[in-house]
Protein backbone atom coordinates (compact mmCIF):
# COMPACT_ATOMS: atom_id res chain seq x y z
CA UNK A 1 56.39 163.02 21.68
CA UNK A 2 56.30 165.87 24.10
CA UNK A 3 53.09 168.13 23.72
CA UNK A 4 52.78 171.60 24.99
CA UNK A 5 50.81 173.68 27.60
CA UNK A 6 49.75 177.13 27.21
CA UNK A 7 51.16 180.29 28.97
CA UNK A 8 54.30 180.06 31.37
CA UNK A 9 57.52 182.13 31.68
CA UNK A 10 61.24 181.77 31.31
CA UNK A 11 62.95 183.18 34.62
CA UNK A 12 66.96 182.79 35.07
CA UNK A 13 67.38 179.17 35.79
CA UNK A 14 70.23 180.23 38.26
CA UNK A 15 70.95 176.42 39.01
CA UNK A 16 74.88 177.06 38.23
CA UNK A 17 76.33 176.68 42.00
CA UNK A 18 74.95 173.38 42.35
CA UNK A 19 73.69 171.37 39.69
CA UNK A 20 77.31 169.48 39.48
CA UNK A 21 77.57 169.01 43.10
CA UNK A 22 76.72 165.36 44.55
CA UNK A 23 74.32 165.04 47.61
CA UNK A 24 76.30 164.84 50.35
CA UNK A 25 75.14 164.20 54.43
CA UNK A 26 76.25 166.51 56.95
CA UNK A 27 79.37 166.65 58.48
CA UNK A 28 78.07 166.54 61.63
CA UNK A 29 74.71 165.48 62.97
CA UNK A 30 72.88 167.78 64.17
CA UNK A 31 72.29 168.63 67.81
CA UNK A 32 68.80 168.18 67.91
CA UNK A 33 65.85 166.87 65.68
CA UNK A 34 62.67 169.59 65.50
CA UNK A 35 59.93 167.03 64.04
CA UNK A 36 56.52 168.99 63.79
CA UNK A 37 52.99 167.04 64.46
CA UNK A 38 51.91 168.96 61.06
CA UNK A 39 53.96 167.02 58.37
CA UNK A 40 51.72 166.44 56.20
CA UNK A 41 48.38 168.46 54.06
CA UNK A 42 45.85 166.15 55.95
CA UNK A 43 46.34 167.77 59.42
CA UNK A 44 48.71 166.83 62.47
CA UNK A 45 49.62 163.58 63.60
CA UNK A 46 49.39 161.81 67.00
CA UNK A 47 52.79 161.58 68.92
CA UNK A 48 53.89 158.13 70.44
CA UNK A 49 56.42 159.47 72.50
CA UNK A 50 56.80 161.79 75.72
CA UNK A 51 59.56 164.08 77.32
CA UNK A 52 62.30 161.74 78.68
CA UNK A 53 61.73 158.79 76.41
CA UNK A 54 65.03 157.34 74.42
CA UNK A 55 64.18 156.88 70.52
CA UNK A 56 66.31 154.96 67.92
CA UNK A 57 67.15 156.10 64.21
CA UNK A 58 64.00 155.02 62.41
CA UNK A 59 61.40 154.44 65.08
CA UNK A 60 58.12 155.77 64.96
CA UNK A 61 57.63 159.44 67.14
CA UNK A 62 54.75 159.76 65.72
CA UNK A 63 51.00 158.64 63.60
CA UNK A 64 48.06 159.16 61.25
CA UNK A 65 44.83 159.58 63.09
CA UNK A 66 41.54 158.90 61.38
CA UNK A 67 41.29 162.35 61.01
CA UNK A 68 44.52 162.80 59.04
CA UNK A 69 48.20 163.29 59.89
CA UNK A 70 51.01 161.23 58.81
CA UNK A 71 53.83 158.79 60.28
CA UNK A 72 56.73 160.89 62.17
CA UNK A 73 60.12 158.59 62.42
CA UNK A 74 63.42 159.94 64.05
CA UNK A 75 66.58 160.32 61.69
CA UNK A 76 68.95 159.98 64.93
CA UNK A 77 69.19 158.06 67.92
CA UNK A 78 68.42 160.32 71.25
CA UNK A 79 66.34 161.50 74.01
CA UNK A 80 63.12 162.97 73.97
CA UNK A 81 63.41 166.54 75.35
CA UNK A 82 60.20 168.34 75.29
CA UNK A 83 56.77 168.65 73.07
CA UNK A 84 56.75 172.35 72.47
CA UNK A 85 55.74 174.51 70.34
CA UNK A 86 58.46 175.62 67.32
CA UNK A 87 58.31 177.81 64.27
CA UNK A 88 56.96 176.27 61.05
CA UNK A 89 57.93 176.57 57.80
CA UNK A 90 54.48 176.87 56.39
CA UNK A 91 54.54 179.96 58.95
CA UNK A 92 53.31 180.21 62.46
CA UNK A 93 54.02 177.62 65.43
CA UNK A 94 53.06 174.05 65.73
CA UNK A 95 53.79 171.85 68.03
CA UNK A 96 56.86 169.99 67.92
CA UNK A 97 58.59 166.49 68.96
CA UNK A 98 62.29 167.39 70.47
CA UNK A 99 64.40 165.06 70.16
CA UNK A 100 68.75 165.48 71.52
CA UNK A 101 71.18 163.41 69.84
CA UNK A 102 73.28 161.09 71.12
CA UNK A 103 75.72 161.07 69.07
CA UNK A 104 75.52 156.95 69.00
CA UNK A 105 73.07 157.04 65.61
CA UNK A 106 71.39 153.01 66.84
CA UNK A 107 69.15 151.76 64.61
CA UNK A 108 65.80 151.03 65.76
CA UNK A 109 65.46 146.85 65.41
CA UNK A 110 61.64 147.06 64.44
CA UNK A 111 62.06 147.95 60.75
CA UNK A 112 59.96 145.95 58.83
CA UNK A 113 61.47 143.32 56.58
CA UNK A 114 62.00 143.85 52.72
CA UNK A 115 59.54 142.84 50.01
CA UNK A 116 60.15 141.92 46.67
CA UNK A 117 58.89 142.77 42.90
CA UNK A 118 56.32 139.36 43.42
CA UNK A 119 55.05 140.12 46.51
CA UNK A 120 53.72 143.70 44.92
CA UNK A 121 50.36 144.48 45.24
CA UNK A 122 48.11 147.42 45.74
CA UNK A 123 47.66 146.57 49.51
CA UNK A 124 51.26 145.84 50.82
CA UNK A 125 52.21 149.17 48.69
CA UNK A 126 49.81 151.29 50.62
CA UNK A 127 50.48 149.52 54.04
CA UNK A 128 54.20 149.93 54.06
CA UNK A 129 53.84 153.50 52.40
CA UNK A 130 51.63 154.50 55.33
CA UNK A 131 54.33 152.94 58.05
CA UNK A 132 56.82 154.97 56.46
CA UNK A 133 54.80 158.32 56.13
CA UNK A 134 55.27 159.59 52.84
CA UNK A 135 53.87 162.68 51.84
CA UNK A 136 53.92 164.25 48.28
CA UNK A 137 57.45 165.25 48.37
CA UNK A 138 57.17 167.99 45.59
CA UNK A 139 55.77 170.44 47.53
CA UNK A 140 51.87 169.06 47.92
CA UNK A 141 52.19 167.11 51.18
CA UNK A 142 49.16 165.00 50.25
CA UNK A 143 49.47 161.60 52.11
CA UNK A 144 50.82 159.06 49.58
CA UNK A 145 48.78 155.86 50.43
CA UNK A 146 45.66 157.95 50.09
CA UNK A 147 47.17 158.91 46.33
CA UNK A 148 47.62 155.21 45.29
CA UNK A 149 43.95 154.28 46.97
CA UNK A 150 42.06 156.43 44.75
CA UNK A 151 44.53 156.04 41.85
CA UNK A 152 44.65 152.03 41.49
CA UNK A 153 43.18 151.00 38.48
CA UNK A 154 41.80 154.17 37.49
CA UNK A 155 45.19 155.17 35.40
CA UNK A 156 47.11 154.36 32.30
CA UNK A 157 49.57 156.52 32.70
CA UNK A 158 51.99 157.25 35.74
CA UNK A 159 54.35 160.30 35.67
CA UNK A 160 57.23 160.68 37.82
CA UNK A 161 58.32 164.40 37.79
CA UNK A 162 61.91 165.35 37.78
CA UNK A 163 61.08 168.49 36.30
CA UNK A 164 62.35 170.76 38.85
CA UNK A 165 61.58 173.89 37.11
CA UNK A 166 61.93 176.13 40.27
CA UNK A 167 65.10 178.61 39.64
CA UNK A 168 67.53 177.75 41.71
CA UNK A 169 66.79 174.19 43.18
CA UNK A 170 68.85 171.30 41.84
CA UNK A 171 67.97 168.57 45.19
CA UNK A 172 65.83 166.47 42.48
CA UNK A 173 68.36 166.62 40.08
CA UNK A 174 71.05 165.04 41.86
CA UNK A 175 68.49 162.88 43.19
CA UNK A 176 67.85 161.68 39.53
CA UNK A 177 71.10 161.35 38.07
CA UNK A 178 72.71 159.52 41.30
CA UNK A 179 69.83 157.24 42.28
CA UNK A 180 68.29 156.72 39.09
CA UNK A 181 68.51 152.87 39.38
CA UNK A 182 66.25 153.21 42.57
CA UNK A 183 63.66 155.63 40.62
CA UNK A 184 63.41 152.96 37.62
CA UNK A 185 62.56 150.18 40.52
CA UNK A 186 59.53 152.64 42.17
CA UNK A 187 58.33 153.79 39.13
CA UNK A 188 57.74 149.68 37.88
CA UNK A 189 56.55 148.90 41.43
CA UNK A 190 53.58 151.67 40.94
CA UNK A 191 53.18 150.44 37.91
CA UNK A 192 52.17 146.79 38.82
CA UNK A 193 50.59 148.01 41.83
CA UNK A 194 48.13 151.06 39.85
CA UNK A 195 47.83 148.81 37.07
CA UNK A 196 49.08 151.32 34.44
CA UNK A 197 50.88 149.94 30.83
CA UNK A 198 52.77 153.66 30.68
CA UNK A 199 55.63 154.92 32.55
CA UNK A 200 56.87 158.39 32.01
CA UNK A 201 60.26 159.61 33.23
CA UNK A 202 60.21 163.62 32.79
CA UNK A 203 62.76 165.94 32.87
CA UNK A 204 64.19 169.24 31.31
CA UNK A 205 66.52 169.25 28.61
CA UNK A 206 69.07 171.49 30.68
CA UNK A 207 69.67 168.39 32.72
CA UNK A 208 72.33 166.95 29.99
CA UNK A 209 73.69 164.43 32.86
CA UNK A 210 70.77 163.08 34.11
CA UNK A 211 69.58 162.65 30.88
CA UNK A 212 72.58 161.14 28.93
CA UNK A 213 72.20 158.67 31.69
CA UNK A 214 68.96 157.87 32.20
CA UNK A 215 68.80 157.34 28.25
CA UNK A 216 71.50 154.14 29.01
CA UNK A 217 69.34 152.78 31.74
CA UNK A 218 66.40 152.97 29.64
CA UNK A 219 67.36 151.69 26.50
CA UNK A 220 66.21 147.78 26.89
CA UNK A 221 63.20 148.76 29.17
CA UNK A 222 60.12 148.54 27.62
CA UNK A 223 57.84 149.94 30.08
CA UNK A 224 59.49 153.14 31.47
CA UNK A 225 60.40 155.82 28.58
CA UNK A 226 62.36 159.20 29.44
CA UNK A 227 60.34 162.46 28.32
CA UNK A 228 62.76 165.67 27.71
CA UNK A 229 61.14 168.65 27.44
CA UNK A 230 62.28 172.14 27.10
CA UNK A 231 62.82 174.30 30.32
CA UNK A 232 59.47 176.22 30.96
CA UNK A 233 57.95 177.62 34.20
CA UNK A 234 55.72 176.19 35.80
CA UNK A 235 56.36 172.68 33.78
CA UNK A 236 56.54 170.97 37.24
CA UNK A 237 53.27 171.76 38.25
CA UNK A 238 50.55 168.46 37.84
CA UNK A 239 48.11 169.45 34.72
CA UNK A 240 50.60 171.41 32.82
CA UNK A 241 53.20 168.25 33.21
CA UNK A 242 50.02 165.91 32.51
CA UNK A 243 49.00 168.36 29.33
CA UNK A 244 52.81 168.13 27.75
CA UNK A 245 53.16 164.05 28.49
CA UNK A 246 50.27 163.17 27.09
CA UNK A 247 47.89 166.08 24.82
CA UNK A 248 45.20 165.54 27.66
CA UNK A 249 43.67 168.54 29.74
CA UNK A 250 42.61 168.70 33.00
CA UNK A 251 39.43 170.06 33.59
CA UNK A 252 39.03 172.76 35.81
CA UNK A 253 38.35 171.76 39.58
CA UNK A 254 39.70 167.90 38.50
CA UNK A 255 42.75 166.13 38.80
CA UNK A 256 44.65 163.96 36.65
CA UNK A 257 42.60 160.98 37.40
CA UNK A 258 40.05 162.46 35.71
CA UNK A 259 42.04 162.02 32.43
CA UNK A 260 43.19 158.50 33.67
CA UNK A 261 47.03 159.69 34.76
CA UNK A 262 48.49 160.13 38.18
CA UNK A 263 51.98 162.23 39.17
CA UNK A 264 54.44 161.22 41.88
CA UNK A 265 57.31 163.76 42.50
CA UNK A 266 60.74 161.69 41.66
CA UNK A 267 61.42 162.49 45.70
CA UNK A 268 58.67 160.57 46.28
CA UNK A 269 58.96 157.52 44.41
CA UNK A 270 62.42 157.38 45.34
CA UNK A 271 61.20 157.22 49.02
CA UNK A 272 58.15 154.72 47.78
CA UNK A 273 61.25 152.06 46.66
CA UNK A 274 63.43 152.73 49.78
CA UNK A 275 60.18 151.24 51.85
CA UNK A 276 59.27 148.78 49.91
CA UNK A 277 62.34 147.01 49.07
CA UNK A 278 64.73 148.04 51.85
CA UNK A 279 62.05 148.71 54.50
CA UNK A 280 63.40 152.04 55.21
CA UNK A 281 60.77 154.98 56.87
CA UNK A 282 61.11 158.12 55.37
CA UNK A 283 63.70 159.83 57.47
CA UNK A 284 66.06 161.74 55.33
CA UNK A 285 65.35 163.65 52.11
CA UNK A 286 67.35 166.28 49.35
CA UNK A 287 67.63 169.51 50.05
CA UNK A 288 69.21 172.38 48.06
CA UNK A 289 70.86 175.54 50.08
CA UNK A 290 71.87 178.20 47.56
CA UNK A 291 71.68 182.00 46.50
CA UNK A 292 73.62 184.84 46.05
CA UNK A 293 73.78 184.89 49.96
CA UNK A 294 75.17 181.59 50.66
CA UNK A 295 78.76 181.16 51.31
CA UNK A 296 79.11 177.84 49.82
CA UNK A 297 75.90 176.60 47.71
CA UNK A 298 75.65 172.91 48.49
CA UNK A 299 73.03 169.87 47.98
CA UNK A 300 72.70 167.95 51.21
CA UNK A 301 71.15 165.02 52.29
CA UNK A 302 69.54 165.54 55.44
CA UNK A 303 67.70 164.11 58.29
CA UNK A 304 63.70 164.93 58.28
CA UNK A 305 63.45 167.91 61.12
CA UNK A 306 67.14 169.43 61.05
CA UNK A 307 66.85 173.64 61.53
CA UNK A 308 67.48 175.43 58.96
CA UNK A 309 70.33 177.41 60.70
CA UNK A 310 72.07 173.77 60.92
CA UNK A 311 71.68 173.65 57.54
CA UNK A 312 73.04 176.74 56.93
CA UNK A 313 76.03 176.39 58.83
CA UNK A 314 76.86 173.38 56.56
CA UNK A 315 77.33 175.71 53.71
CA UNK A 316 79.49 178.19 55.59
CA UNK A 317 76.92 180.82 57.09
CA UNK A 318 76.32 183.65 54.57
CA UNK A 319 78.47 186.09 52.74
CA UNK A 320 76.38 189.03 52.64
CA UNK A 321 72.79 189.65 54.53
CA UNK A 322 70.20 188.03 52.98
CA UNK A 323 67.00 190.28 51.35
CA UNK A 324 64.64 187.16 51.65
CA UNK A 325 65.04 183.67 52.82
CA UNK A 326 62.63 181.11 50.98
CA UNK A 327 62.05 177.52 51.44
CA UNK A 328 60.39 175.52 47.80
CA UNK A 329 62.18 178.07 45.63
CA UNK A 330 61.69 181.69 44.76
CA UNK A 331 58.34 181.51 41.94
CA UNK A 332 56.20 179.06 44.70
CA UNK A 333 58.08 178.75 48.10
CA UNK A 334 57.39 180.45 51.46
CA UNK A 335 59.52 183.24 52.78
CA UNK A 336 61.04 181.27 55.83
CA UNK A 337 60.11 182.83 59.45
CA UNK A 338 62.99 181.95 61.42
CA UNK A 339 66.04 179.59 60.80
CA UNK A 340 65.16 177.86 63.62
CA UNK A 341 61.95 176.27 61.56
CA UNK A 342 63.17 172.88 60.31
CA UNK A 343 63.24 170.80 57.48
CA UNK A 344 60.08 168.76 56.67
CA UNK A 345 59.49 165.69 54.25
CA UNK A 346 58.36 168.25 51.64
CA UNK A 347 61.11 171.06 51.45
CA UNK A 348 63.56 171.01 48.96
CA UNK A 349 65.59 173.90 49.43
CA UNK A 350 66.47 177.06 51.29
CA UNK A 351 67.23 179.98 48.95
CA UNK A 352 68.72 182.94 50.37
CA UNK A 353 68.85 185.97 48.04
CA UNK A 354 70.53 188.99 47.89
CA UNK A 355 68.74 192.39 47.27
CA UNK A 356 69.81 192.12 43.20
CA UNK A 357 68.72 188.94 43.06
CA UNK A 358 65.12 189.37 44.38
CA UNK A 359 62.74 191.02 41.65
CA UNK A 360 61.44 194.41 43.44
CA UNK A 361 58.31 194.06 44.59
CA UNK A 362 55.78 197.38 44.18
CA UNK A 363 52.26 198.43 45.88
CA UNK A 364 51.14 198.05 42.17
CA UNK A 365 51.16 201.04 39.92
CA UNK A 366 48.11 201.43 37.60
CA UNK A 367 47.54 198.37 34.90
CA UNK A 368 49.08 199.57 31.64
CA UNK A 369 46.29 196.34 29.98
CA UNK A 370 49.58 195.19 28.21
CA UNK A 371 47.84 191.47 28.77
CA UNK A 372 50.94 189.97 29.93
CA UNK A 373 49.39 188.31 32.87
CA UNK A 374 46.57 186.63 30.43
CA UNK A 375 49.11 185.34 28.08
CA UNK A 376 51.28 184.10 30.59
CA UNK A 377 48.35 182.55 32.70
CA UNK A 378 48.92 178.39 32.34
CA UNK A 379 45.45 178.17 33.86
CA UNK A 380 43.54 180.17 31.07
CA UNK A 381 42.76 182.99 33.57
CA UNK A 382 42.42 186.95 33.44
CA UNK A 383 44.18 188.00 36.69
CA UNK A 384 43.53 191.76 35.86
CA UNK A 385 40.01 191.77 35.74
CA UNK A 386 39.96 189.26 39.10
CA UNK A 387 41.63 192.26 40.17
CA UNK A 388 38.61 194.64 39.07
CA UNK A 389 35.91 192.85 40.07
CA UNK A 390 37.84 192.51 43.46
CA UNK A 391 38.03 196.21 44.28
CA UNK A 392 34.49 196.42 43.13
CA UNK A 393 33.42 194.06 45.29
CA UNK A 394 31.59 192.71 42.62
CA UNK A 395 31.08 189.01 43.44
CA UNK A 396 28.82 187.49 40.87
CA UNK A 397 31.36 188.95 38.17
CA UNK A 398 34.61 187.33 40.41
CA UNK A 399 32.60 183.90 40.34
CA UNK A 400 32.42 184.22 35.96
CA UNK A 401 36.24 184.29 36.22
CA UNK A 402 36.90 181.08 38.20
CA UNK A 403 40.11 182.51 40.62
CA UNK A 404 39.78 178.91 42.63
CA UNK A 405 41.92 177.35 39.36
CA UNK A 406 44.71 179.37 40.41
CA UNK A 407 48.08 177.28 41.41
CA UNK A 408 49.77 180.75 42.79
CA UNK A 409 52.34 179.51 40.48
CA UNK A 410 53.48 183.60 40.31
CA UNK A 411 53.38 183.74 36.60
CA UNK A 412 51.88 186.39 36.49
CA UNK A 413 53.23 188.85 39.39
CA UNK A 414 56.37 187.55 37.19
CA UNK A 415 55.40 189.28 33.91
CA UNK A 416 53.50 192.07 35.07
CA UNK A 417 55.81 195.41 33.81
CA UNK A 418 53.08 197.76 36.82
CA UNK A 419 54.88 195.05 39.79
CA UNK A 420 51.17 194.53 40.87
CA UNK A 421 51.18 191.75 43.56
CA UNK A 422 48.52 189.34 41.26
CA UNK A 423 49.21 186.40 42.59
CA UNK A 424 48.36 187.53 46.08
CA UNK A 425 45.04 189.26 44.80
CA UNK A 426 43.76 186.28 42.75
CA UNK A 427 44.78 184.70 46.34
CA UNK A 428 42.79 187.02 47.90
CA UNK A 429 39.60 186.52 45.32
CA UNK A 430 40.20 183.14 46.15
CA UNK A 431 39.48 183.61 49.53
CA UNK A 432 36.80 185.85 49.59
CA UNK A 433 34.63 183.98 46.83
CA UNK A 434 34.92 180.87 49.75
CA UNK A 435 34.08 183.08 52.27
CA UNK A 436 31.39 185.09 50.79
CA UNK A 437 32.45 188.22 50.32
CA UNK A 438 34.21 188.10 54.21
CA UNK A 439 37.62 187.94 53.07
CA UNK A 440 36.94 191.61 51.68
């Protein structure tokens, strides 16, 4: 039975333009692939490849180092054309493997061969999940095979999240409801492999489709259950989904190992299956373009390092000019730099929104200490008086009021009625606590 967690908000779901249409691929493959070194939340990754070498669809471009990084593979067939610098989603420049199509899409003839349910084991699992570089696909980055290392057999409980409580974003729900087969399989191989007895399946009650379906899937399996919940912001995000699955609270500064559960993104376990049983690297992934901007809101499936503005063009261009361009949603995601950034394993969307649609954003007017942002605080925090001891400087008083718990989930720059920017100054409290008083 589905517990609760406490705070959250209810913003406009706004999922209307595409939750009932199918994933499709593009029309037309892209001109060029824009695969940054920095994929992945453990730092760049070591190319394998140099200006003027030919690449296949699914060889490797690039590694993991010892010092962090993730597998790179090439959704097209092509020619390396330079290893330059691009703009990054995450913001900034990185460098950047360049890769021209050839239009010819040849598979690469080194894919590794496909396992089976009884060759499953924690160490083939993490081997082929490294060779395929999967990241966290929700959003974290986090390398996957370091996930399942420190997970195995310190779980009962694995949660795949199909949540999706992001306005706008629907990639994970098509994702769900027309590859849930798939989802099932990963979510029993992690099972064997973590060695946890429970398999949860959650999702949102305004997902009527998924659900109905999932339910049939699920009705003669005994180890994977489906978990509805009502639609609440920031459900998705890993200790409030762990607190409403399962009663148990994270403590602050853990994880959910620490109350013996772990959390995949459904993204992610999709890809997890795809390399296991079909031996396929993570190349392609969901993404949603919508907003009031977008000509024609669509859910694409899309090869790992397409530009935005390819994207884009998919869906007809836009309308109207767009107020703000976000990638990962418009509570969480980053405002997009330039459409020439591309896509990487752990975008979801591109939401482009209209000057109505964007809440107005203020310098901050003085707190009216309604208490909004307290009650609405899923981590149990006080964001105003973060914001007092802040501007006093006052750093043994910011320590009492723990601002490193904060996800930036935007609750409560959501709530507040003054439009002060909280989430950026228990950001910035954050930072300066780290630093010792520098950040100031």
């Amino acid at each position: 039975m589905p517990h609760s967690f406490f705070g959250g908000v209810f913003p406009a779901t706004r999922k209307e333009s595409t939750r009932r249409k199918p994933l499709n691929p593009l029309s037309v493959s892209p001109e060029e692939l824009v695969i940054p070194l920095l994929m992945c939340a453990d730092g760049p990754s070591l190319p394998l490849v140099r200006p003027g070498d030919r690449v296949l669809r699914g060889q490797p471009v690039a590694q993991w180092e010892e010092t962090g990084g993730a597998a790179a593979h090439s959704g097209i067939s092509g020619r390396v054309t330079a290893l330059e610098d691009r703009p990054h989603p995450w913001g900034g420049s990185s460098p950047a493997i360049i890769i021209r199509n050839d239009g010819q899409d040849t598979p690469w003839d080194g894919r590794p061969e496909p396992l089976t349910l009884r060759e499953a084991n924690l160490t083939s699992l993490m081997e082929r999940v490294q060779g395929a570089g999967i990241v966290g696909m929700g959003g974290a980055a986090y390398p996957t095979w370091k996930k399942l290392d420190q997970a195995a057999g310190r779980v009962d409980t694995l949660i795949i999240n199909a949540a999706e409580c992001e306005p706008y974003v629907t990639a994970d729900h098509r994702l769900l409801l027309e590859r849930a087969k798939y989802i099932i399989q990963g979510g029993e191989l992690l099972a064997r492999c973590l060695g946890a007895s429970h398999v949860v399946l959650v999702t949102e009650g305004d997902k009527l489709n998924a659900v109905e379906s999932l339910e049939r899937r699920l009705r003669r399996n005994k180890l994977v259950r489906l978990c509805t919940v009502r639609t609440r912001y920031p459900l998705g995000a890993e200790k409030q989904i762990v607190q409403t699955v399962t009663g148990r609270e994270v403590p602050p500064g853990g994880s959910p190992l620490d109350v013996k559960c772990v959390v995949f993104n459904v993204a992610t376990v999709y890809a997890i299956q795809d390399a296991f049983f079909r031996g396929h690297p993570l190349t392609h992934r969901a993404v949603t373009v919508t907003g009031g901007a977008v000509t024609r809101p669509r859910n694409l499936w899309v090869p790992i390092g397409t530009p935005w503005r390819v994207l884009l063009e998919a869906c007809g261009g836009l309308r109207e000019e767009a107020e703000l361009m976000v990638t990962g949603g418009p509570m969480m995601g980053v405002a997009l730099p330039s459409l020439d950034a591309p896509v990487l394993k752990s975008t979801n969307s591109l939401v482009c929104l209209t000057s109505p649609e964007r809440k107005s954003e203020g310098a901050g007017s003085v707190c009216i200490r309604c208490g909004k942002c307290v009650d609405r605080c899923p981590m149990h925090l006080a964001p105003t008086f973060i914001r007092q001891a802040l501007k006093a400087n006052d750093l043994a008083a910011l320590a009492k009021l723990h601002p490193e718990d904060c996800n930036a989930c935007g609750c409560c720059s959501f709530i507040c009625p003054a439009q002060i920017p909280l989430v950026e100054t228990v950001t910035l409290a954050k930072n300066t606590l780290r630093e010792g008083g520098a950040a100031q």
